[in-house]
N, C-alpha and C. Protein backbone atom coordinates (compact mmCIF):
# COMPACT_ATOMS: atom_id res chain seq x y z
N UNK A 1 134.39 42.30 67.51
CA UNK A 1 134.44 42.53 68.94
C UNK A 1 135.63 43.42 69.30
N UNK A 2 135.67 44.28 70.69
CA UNK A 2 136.75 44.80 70.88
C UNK A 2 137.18 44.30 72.34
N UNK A 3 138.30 43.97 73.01
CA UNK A 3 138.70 43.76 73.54
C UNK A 3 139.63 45.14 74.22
N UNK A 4 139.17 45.50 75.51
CA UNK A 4 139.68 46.32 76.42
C UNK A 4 140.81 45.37 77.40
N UNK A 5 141.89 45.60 77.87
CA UNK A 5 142.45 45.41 78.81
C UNK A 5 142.81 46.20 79.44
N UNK A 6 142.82 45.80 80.76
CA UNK A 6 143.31 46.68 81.49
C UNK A 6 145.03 46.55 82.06
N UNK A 7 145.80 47.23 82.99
CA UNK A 7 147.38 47.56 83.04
C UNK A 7 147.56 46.98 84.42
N UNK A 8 149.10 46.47 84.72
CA UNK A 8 149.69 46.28 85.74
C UNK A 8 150.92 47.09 85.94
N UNK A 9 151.37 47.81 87.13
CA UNK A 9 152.61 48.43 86.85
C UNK A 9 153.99 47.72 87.56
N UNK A 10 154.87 48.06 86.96
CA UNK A 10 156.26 47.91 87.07
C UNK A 10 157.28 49.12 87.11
N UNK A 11 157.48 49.77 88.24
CA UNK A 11 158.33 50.96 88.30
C UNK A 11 157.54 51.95 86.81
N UNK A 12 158.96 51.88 86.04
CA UNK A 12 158.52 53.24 84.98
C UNK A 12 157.89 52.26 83.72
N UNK A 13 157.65 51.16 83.71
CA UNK A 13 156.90 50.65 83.05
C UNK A 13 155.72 50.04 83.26
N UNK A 14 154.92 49.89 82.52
CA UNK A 14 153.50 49.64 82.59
C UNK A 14 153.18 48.44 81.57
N UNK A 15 152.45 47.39 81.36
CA UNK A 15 152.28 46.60 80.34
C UNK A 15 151.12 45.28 80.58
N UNK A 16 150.31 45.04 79.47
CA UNK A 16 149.39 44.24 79.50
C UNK A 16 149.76 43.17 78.42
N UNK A 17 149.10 41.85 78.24
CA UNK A 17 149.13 40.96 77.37
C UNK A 17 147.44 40.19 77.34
N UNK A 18 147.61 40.05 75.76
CA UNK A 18 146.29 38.59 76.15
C UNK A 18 146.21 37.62 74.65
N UNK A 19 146.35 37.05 75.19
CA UNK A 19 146.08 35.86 74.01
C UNK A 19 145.09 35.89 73.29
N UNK A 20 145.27 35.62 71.63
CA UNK A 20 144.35 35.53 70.21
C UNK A 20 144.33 34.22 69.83
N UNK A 21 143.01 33.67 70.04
CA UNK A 21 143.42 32.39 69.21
C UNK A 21 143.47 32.24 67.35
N UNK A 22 143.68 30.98 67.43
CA UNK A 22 144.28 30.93 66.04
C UNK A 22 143.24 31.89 64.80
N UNK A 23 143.79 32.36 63.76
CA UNK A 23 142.57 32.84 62.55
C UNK A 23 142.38 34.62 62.83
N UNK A 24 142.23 34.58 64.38
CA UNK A 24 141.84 35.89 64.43
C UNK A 24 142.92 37.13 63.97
N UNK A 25 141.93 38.08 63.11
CA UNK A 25 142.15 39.32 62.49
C UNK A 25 142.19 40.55 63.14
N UNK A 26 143.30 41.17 63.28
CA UNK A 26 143.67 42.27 64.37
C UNK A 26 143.13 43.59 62.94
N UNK A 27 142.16 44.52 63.46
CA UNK A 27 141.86 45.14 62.69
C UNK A 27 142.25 46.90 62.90
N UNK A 28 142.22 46.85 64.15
CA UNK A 28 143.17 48.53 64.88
C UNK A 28 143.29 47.95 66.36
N UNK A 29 143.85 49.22 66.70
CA UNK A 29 143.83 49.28 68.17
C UNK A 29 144.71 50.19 68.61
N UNK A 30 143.94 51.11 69.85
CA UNK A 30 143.94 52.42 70.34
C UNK A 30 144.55 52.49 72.13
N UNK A 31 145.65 52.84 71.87
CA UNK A 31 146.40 53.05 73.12
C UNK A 31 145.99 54.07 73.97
N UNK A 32 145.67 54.30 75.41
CA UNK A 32 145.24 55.53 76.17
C UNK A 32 146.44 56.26 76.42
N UNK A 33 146.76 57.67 75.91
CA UNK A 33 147.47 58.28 75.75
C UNK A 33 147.26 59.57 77.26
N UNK A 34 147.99 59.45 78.43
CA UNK A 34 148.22 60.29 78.83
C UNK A 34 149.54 61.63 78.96
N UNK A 35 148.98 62.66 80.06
CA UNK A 35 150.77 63.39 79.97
C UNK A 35 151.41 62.40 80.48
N UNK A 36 151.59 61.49 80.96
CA UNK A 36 152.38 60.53 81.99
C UNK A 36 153.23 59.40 81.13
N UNK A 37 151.99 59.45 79.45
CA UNK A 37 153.05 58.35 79.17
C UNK A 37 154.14 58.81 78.01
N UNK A 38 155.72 58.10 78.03
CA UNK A 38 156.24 58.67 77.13
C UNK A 38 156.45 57.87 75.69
N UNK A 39 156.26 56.49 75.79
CA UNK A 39 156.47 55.64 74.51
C UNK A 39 155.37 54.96 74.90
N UNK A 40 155.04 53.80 74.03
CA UNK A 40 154.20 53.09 73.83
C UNK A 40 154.34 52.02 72.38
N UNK A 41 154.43 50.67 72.99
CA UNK A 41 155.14 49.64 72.00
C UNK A 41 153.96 48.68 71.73
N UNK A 42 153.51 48.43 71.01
CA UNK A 42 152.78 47.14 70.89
C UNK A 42 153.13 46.11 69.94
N UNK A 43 153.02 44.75 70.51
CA UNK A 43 153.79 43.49 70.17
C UNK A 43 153.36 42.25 69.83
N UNK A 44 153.48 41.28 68.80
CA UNK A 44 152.54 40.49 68.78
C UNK A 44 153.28 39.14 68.74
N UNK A 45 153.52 38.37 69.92
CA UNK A 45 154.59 36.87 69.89
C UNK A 45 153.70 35.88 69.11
N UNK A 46 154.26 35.26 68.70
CA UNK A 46 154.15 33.99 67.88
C UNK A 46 154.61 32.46 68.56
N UNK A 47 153.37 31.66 68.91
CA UNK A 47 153.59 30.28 69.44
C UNK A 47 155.46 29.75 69.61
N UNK A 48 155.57 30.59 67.97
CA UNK A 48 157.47 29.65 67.97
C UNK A 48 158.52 30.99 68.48
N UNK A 49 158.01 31.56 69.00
CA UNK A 49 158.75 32.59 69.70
C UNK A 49 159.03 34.09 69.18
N UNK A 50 158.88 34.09 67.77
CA UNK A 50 158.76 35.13 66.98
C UNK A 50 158.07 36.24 67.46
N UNK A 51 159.28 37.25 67.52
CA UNK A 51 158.15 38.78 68.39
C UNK A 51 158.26 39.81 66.84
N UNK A 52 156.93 40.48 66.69
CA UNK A 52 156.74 41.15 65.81
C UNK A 52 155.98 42.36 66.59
N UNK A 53 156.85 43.54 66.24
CA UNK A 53 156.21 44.71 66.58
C UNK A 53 155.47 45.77 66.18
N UNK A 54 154.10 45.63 66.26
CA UNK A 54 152.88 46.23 65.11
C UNK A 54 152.93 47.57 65.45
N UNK A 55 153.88 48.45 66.73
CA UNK A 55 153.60 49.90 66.73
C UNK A 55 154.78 50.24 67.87
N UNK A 56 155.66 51.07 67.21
CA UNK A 56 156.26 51.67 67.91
C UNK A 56 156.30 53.22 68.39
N UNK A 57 155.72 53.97 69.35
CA UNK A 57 155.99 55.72 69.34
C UNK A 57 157.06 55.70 70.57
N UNK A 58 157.85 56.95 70.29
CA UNK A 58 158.84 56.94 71.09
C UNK A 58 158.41 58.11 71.96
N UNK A 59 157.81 59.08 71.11
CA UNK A 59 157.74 60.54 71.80
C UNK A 59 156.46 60.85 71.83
N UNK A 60 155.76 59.74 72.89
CA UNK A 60 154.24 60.48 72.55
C UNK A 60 153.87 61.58 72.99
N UNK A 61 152.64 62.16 72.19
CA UNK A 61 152.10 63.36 72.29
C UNK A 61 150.33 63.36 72.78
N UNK A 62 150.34 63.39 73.97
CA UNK A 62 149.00 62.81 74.56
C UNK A 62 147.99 63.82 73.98
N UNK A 63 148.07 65.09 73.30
CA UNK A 63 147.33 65.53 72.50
C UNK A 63 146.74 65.17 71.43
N UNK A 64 147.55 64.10 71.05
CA UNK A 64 146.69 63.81 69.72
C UNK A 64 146.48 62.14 69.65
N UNK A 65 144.81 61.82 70.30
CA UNK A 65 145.36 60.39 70.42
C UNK A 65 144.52 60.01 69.47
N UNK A 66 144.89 58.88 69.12
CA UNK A 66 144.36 58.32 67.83
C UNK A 66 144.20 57.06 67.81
N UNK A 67 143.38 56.45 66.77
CA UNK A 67 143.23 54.89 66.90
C UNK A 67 144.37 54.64 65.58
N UNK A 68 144.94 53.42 65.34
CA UNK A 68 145.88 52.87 64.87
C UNK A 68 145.35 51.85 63.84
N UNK A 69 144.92 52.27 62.87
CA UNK A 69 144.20 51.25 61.82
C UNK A 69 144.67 50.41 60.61
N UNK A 70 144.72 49.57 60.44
CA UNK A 70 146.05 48.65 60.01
C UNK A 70 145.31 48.81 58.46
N UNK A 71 145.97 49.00 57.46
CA UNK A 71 145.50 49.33 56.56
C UNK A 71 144.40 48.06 55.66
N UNK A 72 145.16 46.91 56.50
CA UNK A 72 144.74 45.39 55.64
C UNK A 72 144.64 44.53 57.27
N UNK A 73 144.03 44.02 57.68
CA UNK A 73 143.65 43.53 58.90
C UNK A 73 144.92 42.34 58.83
N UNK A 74 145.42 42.34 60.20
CA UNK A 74 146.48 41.25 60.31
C UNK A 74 146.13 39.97 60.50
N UNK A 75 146.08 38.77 59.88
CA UNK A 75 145.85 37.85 60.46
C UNK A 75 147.20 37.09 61.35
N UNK A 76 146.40 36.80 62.44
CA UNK A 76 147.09 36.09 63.41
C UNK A 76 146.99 34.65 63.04
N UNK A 77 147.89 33.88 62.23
CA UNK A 77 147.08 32.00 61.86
C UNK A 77 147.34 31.55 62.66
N UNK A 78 148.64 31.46 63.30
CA UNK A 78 148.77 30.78 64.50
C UNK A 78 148.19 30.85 65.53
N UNK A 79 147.69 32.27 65.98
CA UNK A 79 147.41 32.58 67.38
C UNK A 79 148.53 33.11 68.16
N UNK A 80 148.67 34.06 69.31
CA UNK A 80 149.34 34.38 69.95
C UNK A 80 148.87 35.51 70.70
N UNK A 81 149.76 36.01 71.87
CA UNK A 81 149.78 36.99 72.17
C UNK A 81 150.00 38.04 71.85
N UNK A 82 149.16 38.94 72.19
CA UNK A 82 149.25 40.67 71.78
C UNK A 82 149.55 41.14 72.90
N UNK A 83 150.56 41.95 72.98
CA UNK A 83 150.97 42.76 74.51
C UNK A 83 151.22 44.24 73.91
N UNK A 84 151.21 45.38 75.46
CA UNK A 84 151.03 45.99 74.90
C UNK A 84 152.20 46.42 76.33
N UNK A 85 152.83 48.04 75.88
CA UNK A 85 154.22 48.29 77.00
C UNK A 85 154.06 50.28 77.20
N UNK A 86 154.13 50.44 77.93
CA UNK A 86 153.52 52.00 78.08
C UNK A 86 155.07 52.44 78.90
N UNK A 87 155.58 53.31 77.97
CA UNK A 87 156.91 53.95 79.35
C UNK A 87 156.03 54.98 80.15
N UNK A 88 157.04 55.59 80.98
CA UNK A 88 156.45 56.39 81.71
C UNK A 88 156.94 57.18 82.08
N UNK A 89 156.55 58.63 82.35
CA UNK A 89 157.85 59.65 83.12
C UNK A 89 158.09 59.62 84.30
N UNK A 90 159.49 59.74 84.65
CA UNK A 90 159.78 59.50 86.04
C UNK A 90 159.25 59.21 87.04
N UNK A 91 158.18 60.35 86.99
CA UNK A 91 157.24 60.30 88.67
C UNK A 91 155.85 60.56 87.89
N UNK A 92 155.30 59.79 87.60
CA UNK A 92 153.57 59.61 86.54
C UNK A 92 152.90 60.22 87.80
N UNK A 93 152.14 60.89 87.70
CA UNK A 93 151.37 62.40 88.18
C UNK A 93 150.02 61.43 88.49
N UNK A 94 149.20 61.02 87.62
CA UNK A 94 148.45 60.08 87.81
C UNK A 94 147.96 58.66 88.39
N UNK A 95 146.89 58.11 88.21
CA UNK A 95 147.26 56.64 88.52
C UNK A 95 147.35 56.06 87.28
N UNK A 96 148.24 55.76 86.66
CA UNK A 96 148.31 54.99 85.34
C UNK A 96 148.04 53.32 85.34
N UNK A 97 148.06 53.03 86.35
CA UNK A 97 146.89 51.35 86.18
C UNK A 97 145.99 51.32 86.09
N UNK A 98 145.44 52.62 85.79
CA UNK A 98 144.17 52.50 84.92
C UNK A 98 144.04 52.51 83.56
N UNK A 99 145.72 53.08 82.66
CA UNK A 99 145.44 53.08 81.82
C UNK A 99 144.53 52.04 80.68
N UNK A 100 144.51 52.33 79.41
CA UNK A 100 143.32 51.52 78.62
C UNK A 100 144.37 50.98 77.17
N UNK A 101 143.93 49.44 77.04
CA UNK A 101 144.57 49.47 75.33
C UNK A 101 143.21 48.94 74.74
N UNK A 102 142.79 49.18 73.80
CA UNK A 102 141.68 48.77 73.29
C UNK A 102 141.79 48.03 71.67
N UNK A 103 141.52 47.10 71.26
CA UNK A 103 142.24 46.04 70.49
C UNK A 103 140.46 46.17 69.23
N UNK A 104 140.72 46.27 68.54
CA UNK A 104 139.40 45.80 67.24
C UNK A 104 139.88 44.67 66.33
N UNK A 105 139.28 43.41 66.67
CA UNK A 105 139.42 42.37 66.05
C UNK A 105 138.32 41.76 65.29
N UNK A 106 138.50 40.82 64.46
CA UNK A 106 137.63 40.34 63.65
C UNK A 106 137.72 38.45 64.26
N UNK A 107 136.75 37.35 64.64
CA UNK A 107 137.31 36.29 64.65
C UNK A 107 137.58 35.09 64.04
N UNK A 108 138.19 34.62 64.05
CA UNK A 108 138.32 33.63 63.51
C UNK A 108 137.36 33.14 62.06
N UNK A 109 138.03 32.86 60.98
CA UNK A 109 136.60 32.75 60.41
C UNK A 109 136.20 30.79 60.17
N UNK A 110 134.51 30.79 60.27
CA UNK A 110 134.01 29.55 60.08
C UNK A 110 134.75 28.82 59.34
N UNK A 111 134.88 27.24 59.47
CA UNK A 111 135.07 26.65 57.96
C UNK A 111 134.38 26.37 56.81
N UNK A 112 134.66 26.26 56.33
CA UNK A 112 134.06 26.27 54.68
C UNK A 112 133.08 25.07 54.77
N UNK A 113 131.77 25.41 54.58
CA UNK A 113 130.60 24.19 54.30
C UNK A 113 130.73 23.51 53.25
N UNK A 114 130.94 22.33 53.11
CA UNK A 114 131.06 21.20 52.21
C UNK A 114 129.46 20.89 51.74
């Protein structure tokens, strides 16, 4: 399944979150790259507070957007949140609460039949 979210803004920042439950396998996921945005962070917290950061660009280049494909699918065991953080230039030209993060996951898998 893929999971789209959509953005809320905050001055020059922009950022979404949504919760994975436990098992599920983060397999890519594709940030909407405009001229407006300048970084773009994506983050994945952990129940015990642990923040791990699956993508950092500092200087994006809205020319070349790309999906982000994890070479070995992440499993999430615990579950947690995936958020996602969009900077922005000064005065964003656009409406950027529309921007898009688009997430490719795998879920959870069954338990084992006895």
């Amino acid at each position: 399944p893929h999971m789209t979210t959509g953005m809320s803004s905050t001055l020059a920042r922009l950022g979404a979150s949504t919760s994975l439950p436990p098992g599920t396998k983060i397999q890519a996921f594709w940030p909407e790259l405009t001229p407006d945005v300048s970084s773009v962070t994506v983050s994945l917290k952990t129940p015990d507070g642990r923040l791990q950061v699956l993508l950092l660009v500092r200087d994006v280049i809205p020319e070349w957007p790309t999906p982000y494909i994890l070479r070995q699918p992440l499993t999430v065991k615990d579950g947690g949140e995936l958020s996602v953080a969009y900077g922005l230039n000064a005065a964003p030209s656009a409406d950027v609460s529309r921007l898009k993060f688009t997430v490719s996951t795998l879920p959870p898998a069954a338990p084992a039949r006895r």
